[in-house]
PDB file of N, CA and C in Angstrom:
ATOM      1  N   UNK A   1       0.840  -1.177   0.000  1.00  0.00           N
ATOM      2  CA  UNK A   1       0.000   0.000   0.000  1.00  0.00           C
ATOM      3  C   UNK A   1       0.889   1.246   0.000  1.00  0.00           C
ATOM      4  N   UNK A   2       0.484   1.955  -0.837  1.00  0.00           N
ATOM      5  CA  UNK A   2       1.580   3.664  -0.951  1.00  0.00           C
ATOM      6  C   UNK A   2       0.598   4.276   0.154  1.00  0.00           C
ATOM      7  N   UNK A   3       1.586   4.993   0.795  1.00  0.00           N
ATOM      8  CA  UNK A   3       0.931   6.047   1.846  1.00  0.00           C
ATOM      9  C   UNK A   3       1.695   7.078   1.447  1.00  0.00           C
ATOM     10  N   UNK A   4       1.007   8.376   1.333  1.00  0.00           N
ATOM     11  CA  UNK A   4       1.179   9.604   1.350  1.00  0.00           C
ATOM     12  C   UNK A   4       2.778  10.307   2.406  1.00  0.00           C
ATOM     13  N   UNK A   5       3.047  10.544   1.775  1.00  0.00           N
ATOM     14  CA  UNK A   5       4.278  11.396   2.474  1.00  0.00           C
ATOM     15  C   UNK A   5       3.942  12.938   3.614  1.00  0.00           C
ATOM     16  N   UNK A   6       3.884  13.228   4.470  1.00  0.00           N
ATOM     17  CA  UNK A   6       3.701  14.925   5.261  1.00  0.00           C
ATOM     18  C   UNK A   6       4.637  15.419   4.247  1.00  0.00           C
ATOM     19  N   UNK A   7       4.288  16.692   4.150  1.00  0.00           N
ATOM     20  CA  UNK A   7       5.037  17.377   3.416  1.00  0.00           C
ATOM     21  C   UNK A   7       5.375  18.737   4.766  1.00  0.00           C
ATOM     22  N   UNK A   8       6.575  19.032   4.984  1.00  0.00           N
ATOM     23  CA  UNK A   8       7.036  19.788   5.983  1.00  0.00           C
ATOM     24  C   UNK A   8       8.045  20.769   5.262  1.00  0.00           C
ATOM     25  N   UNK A   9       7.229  21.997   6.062  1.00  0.00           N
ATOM     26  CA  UNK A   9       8.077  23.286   5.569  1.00  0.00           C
ATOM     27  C   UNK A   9       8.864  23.610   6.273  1.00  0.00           C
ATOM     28  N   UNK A  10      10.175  24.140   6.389  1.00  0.00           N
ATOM     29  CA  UNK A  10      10.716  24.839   7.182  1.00  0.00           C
ATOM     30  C   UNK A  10      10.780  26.105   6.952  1.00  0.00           C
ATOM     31  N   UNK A  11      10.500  27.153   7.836  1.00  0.00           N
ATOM     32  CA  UNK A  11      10.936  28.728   7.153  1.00  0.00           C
ATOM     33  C   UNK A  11      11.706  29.408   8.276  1.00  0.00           C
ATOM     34  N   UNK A  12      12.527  30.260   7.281  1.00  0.00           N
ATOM     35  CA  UNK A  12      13.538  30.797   7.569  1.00  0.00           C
ATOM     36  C   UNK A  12      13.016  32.032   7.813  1.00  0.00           C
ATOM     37  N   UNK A  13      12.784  33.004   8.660  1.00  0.00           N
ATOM     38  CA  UNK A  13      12.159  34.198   8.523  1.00  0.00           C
ATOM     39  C   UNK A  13      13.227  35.640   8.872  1.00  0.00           C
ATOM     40  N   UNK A  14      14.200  35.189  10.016  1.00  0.00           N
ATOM     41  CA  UNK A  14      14.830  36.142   9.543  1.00  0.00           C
ATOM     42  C   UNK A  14      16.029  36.597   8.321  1.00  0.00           C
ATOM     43  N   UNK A  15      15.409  37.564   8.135  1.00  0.00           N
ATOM     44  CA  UNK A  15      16.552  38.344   6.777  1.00  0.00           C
ATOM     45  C   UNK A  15      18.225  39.327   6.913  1.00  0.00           C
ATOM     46  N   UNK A  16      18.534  39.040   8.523  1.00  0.00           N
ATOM     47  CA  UNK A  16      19.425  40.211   9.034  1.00  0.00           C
ATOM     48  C   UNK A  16      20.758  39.407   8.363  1.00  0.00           C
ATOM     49  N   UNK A  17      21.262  40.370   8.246  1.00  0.00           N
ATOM     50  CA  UNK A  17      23.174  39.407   8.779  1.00  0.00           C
ATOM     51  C   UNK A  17      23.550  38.983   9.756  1.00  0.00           C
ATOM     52  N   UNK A  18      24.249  37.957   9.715  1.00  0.00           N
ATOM     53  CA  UNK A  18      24.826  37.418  10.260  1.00  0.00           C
ATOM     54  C   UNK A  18      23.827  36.366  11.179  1.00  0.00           C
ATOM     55  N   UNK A  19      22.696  36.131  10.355  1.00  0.00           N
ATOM     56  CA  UNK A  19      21.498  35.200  11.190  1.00  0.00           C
ATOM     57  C   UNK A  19      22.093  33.561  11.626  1.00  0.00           C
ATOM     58  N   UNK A  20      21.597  33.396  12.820  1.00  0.00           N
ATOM     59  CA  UNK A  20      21.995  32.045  12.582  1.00  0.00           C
ATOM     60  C   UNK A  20      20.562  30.781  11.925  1.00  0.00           C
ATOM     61  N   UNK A  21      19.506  31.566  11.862  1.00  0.00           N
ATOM     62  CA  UNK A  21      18.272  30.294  11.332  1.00  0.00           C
ATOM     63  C   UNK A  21      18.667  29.661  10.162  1.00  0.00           C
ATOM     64  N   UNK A  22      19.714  30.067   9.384  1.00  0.00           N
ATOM     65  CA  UNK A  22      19.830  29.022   8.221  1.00  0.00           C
ATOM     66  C   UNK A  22      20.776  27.639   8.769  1.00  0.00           C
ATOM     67  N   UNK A  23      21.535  27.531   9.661  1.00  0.00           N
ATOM     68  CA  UNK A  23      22.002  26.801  10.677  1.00  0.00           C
ATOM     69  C   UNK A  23      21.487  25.544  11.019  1.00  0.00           C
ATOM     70  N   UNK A  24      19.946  26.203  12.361  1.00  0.00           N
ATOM     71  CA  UNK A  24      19.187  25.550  12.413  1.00  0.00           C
ATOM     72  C   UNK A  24      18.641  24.723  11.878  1.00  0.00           C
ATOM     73  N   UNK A  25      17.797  25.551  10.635  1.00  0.00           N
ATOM     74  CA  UNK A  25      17.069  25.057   9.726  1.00  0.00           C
ATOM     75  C   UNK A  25      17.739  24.270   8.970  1.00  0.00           C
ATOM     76  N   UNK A  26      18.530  23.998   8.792  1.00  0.00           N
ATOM     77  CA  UNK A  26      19.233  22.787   7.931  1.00  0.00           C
ATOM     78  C   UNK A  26      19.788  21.718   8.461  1.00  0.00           C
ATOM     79  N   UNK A  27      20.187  21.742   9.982  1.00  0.00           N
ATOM     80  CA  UNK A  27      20.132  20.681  10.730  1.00  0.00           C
ATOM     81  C   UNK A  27      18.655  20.028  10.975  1.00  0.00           C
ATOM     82  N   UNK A  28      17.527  20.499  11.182  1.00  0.00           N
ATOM     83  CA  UNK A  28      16.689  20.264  11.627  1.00  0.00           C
ATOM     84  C   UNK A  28      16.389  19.460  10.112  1.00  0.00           C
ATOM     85  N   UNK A  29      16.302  19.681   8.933  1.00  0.00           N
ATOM     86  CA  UNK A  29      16.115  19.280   7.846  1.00  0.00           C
ATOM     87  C   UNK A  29      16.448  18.240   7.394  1.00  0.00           C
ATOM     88  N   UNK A  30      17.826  18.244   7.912  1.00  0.00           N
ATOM     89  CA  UNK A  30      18.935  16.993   7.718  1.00  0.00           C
ATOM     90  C   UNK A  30      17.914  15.920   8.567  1.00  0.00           C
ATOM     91  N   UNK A  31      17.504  16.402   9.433  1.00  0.00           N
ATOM     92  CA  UNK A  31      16.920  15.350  10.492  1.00  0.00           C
ATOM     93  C   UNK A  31      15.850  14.730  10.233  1.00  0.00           C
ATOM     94  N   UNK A  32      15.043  15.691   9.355  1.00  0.00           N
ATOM     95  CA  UNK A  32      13.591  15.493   9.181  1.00  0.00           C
ATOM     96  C   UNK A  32      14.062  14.228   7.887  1.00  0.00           C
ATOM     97  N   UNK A  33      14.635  14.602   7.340  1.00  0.00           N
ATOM     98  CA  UNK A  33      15.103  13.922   5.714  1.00  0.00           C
ATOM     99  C   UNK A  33      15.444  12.328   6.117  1.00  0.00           C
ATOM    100  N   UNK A  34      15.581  11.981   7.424  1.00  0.00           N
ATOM    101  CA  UNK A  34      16.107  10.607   7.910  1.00  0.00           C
ATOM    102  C   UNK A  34      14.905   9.640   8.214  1.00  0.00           C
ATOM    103  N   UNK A  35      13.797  10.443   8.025  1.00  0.00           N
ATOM    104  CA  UNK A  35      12.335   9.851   8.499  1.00  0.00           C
ATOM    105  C   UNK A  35      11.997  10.086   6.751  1.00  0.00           C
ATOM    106  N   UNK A  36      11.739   8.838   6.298  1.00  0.00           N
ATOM    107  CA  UNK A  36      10.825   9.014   5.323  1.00  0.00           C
ATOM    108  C   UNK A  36       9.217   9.138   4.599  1.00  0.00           C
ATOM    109  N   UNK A  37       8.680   9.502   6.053  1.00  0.00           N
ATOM    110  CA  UNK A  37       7.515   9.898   5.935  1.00  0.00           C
ATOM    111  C   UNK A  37       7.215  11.318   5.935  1.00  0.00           C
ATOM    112  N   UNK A  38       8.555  12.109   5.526  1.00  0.00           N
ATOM    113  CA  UNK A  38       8.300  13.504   5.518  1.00  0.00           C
ATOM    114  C   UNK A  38       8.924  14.093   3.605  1.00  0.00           C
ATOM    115  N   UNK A  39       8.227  14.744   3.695  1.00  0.00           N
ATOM    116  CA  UNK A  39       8.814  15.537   2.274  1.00  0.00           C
ATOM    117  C   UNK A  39       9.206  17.179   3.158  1.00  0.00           C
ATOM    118  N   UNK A  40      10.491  17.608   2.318  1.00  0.00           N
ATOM    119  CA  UNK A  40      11.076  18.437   3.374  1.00  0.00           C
ATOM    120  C   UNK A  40      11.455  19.400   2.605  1.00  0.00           C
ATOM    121  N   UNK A  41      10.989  20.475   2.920  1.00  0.00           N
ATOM    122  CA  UNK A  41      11.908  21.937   2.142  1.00  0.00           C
ATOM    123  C   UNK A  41      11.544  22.939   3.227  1.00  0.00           C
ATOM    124  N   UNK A  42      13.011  23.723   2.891  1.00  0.00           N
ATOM    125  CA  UNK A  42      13.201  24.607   3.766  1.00  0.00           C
ATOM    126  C   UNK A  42      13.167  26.099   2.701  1.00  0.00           C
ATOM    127  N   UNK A  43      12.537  26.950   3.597  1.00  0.00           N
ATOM    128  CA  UNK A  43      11.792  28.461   2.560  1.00  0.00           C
ATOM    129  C   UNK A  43      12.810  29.694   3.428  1.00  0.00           C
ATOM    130  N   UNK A  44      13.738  29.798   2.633  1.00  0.00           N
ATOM    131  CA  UNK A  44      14.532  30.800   3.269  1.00  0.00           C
ATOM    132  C   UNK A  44      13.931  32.438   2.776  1.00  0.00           C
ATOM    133  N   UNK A  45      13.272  33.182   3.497  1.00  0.00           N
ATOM    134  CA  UNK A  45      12.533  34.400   3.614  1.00  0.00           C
ATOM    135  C   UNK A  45      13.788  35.229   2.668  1.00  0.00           C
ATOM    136  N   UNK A  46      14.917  35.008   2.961  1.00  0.00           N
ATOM    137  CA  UNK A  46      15.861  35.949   2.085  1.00  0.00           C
ATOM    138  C   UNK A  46      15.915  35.599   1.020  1.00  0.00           C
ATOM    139  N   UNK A  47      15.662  34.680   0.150  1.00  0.00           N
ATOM    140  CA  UNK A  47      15.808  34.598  -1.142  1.00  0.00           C
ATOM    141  C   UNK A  47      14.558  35.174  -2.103  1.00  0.00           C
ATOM    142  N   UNK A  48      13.961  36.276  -1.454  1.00  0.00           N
ATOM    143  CA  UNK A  48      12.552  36.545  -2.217  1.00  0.00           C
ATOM    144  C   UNK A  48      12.550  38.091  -1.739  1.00  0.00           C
ATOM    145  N   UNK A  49      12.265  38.883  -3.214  1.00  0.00           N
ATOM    146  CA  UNK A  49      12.410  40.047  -2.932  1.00  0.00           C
ATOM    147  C   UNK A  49      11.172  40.785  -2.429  1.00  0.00           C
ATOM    148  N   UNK A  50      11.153  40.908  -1.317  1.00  0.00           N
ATOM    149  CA  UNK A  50       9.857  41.393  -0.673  1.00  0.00           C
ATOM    150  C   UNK A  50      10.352  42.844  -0.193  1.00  0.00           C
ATOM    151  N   UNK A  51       8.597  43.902  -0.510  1.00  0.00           N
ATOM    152  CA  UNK A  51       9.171  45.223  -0.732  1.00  0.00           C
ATOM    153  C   UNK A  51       9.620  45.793   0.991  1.00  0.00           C
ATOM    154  N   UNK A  52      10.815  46.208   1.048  1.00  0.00           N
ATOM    155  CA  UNK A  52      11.010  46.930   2.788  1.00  0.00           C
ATOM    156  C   UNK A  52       9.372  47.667   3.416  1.00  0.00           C
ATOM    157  N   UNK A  53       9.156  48.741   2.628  1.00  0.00           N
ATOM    158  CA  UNK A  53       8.057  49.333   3.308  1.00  0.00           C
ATOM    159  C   UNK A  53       6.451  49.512   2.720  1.00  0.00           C
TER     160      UNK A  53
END
């Protein structure tokens, strides 16, 4: 029987320098990725040009 995969987001929300959530978030990813009942992407907030004000 195929069972459906969770699909799990990770997001990255802060945009500063010198952040450490991309860190996190990619350990935590690494982790999630070892369970194969998860589909895994991580949404880093800085790669998307969103307007300052």
């Amino acid at each position: 029987m195929i069972t459906a995969r969770m699909k799990l987001a990770i997001v990255i929300g802060s945009v500063r320098q010198g952040r450490f959530g991309p860190t996190v978030a990619n350990w935590f990813a690494s982790q999630a990725r070892q369970h194969e009942e998860f589909e895994v992407d991580v949404i880093d907030l800085a790669d998307f040009d969103f307007p300052v004000s």
